[in-house]
N, C-alpha and C. Protein backbone atom coordinates (compact mmCIF):
# COMPACT_ATOMS: atom_id res chain seq x y z
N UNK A 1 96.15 100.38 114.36
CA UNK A 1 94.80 100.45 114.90
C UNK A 1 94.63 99.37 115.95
N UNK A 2 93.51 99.29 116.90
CA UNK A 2 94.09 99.05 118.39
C UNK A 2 93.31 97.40 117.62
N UNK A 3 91.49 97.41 117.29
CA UNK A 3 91.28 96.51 117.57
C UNK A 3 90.30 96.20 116.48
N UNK A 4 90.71 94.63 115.12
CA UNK A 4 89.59 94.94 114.16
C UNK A 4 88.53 94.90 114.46
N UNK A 5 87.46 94.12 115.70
CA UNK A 5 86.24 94.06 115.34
C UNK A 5 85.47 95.09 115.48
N UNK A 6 86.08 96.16 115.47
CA UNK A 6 85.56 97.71 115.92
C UNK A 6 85.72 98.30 114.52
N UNK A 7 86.26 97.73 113.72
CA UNK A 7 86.07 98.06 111.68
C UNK A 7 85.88 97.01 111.22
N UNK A 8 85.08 96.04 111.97
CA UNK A 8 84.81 94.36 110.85
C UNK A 8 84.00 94.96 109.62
N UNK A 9 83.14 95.95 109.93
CA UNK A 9 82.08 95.85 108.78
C UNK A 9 82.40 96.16 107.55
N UNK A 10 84.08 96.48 107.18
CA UNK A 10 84.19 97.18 105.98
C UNK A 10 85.19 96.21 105.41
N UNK A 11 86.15 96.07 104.73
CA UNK A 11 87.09 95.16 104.09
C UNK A 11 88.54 95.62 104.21
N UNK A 12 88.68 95.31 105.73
CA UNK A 12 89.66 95.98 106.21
C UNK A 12 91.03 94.66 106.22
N UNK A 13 92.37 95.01 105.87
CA UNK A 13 93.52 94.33 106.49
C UNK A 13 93.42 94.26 107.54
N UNK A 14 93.62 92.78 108.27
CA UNK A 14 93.31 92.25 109.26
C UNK A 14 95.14 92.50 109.68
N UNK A 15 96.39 92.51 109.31
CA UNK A 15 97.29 92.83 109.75
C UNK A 15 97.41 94.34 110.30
N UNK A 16 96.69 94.97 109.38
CA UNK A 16 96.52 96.78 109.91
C UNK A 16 96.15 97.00 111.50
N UNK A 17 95.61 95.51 112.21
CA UNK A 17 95.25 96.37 113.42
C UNK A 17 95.75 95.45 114.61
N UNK A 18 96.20 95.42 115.71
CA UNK A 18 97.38 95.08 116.86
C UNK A 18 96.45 93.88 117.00
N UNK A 19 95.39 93.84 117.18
CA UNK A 19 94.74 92.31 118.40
C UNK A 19 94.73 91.17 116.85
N UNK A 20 94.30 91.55 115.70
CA UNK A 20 94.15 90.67 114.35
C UNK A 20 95.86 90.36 114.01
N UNK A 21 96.64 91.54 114.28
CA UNK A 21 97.64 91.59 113.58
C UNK A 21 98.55 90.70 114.16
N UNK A 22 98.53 90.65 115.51
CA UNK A 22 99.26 89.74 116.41
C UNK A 22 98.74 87.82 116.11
N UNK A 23 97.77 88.06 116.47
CA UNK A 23 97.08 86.73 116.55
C UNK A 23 97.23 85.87 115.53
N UNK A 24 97.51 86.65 114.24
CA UNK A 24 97.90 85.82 112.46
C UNK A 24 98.86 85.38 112.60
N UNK A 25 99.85 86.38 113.60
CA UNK A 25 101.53 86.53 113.20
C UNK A 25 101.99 85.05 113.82
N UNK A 26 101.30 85.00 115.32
CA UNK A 26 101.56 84.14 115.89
C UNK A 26 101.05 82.42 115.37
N UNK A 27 99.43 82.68 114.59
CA UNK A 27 99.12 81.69 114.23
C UNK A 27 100.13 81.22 112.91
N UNK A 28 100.57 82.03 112.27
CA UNK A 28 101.45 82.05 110.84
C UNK A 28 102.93 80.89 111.55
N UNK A 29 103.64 81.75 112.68
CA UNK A 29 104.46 81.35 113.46
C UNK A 29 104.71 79.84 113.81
N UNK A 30 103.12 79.56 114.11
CA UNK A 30 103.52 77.74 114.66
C UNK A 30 103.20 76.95 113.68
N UNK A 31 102.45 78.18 112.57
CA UNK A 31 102.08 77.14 110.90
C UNK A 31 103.76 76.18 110.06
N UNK A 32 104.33 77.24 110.87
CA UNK A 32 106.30 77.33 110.16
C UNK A 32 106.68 76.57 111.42
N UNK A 33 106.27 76.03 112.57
CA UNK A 33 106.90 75.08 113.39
C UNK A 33 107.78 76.10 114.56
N UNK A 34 107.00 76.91 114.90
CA UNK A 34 107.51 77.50 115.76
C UNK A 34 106.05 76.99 117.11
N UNK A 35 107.09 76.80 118.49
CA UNK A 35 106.21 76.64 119.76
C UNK A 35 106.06 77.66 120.25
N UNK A 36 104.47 77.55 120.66
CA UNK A 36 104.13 79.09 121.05
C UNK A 36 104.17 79.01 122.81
N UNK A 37 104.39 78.01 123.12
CA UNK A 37 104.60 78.25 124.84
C UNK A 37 106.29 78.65 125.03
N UNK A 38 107.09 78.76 123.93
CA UNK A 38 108.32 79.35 123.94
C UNK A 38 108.53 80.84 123.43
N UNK A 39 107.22 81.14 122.85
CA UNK A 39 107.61 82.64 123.36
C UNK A 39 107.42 83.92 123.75
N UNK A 40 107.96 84.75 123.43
CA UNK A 40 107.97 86.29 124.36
C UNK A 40 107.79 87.01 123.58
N UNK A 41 107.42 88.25 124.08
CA UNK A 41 107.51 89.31 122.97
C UNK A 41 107.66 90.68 123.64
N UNK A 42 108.32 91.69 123.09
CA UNK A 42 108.21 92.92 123.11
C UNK A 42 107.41 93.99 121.89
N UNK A 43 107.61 95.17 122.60
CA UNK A 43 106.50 95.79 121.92
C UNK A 43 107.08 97.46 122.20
N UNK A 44 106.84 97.91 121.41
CA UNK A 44 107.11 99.63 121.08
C UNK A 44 106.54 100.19 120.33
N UNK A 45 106.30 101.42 120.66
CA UNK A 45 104.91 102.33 119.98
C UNK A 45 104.61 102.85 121.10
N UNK A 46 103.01 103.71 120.27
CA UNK A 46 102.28 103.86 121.18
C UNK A 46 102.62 105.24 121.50
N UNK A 47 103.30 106.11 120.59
CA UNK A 47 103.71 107.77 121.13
C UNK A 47 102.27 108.26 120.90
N UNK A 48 102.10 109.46 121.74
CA UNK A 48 100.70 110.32 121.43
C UNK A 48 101.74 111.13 120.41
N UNK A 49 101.81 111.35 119.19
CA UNK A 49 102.20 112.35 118.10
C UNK A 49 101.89 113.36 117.84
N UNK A 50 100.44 113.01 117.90
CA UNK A 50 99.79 114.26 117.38
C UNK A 50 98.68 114.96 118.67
N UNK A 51 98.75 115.65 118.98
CA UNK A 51 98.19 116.72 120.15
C UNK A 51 96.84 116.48 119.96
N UNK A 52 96.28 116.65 118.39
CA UNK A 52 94.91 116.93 118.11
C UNK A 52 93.68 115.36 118.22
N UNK A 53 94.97 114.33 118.41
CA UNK A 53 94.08 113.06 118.10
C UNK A 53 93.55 112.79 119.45
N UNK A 54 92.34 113.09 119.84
CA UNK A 54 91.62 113.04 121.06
C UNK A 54 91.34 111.77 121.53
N UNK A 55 91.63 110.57 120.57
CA UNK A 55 91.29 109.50 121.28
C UNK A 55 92.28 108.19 121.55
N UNK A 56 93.51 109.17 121.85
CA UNK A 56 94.82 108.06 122.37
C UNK A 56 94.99 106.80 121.53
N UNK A 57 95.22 106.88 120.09
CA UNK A 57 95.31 106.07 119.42
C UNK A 57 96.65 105.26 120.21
N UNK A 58 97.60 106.06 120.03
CA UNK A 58 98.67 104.70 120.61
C UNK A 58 98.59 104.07 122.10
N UNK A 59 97.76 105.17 122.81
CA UNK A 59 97.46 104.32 124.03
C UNK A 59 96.95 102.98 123.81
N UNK A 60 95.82 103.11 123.52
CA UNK A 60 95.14 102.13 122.89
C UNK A 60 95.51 101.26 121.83
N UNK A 61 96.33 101.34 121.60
CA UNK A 61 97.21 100.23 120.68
C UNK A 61 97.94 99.41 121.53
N UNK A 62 98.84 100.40 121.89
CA UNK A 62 99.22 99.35 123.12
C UNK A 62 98.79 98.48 124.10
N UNK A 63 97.46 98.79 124.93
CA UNK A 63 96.63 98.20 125.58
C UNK A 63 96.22 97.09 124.80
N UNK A 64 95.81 96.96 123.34
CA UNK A 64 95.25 95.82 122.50
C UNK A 64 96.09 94.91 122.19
N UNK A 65 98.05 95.61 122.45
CA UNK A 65 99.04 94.74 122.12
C UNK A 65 98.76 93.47 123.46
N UNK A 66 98.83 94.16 124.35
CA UNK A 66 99.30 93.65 126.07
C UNK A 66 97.92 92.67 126.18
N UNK A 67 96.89 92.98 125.86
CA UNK A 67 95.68 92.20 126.03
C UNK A 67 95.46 91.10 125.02
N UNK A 68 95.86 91.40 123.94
CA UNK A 68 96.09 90.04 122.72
C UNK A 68 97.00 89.25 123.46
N UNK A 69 98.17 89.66 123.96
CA UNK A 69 99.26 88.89 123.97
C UNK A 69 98.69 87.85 125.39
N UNK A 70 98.50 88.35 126.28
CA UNK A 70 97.31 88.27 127.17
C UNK A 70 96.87 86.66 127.02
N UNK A 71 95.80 86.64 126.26
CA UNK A 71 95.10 85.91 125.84
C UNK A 71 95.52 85.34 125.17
N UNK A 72 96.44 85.25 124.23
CA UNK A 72 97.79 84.33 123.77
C UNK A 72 98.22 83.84 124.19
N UNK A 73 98.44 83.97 125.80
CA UNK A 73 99.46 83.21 126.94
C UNK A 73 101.26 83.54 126.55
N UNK A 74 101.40 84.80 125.75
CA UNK A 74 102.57 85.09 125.18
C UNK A 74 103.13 85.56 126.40
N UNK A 75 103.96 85.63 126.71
CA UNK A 75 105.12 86.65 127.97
C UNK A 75 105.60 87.79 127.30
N UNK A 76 105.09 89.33 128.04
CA UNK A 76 105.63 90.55 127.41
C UNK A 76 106.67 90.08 128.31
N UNK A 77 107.89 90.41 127.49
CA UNK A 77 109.35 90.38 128.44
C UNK A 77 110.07 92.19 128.51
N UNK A 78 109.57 93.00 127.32
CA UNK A 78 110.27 94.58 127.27
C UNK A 78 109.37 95.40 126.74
N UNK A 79 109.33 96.54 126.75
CA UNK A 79 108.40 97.32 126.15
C UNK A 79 109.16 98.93 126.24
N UNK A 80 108.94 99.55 125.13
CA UNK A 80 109.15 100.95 124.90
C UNK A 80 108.12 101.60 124.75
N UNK A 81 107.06 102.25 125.29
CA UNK A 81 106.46 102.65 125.06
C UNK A 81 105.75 103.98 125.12
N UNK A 82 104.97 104.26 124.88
CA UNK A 82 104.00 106.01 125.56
C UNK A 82 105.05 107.30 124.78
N UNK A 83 105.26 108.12 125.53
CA UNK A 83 105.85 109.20 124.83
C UNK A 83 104.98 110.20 124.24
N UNK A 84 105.86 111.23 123.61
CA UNK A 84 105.41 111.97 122.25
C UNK A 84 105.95 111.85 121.42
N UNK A 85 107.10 111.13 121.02
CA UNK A 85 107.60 111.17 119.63
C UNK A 85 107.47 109.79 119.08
N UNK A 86 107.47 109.88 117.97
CA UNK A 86 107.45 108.97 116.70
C UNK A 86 108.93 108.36 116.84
């Protein structure tokens, strides 16, 4: 899921969705002594699968990946992305 504060109101896993899910991983990351101006990331996903889902879920996942990371100051270095298949 692209972005939690668009399901804050319910008692949702904050890893379940790309902009929460990233932002832990990374905060988790420098909790364990990792520097975050050292690194990069790639990213894959993001197939449209299903024909019927009208509202580009993996588009939009992806966009929330690239825009977290964004604002992270992370470097996308590769990406697989878009498609139709899983």
């Amino acid at each position: 899921l692209p972005i939690y504060a668009d399901f804050a109101a319910g008692n949702h896993i904050r890893t379940k969705f790309a902009d929460s899910g990233i932002s832990d991983l990374v905060d988790e990351m420098v909790a364990q002594g990792a520097s975050k101006r050292r690194m990069k990331a790639k990213i894959a996903g993001g197939a449209a699968m299903f024909a019927s889902a009208g509202e580009a879920i993996g588009l939009r996942n992806v966009e929330s990946c690239r825009q977290t990371l964004r604002n992270l100051g992370i470097q996308l270095v590769a990406q697989d992305t878009g498609g139709n298949k899983g």
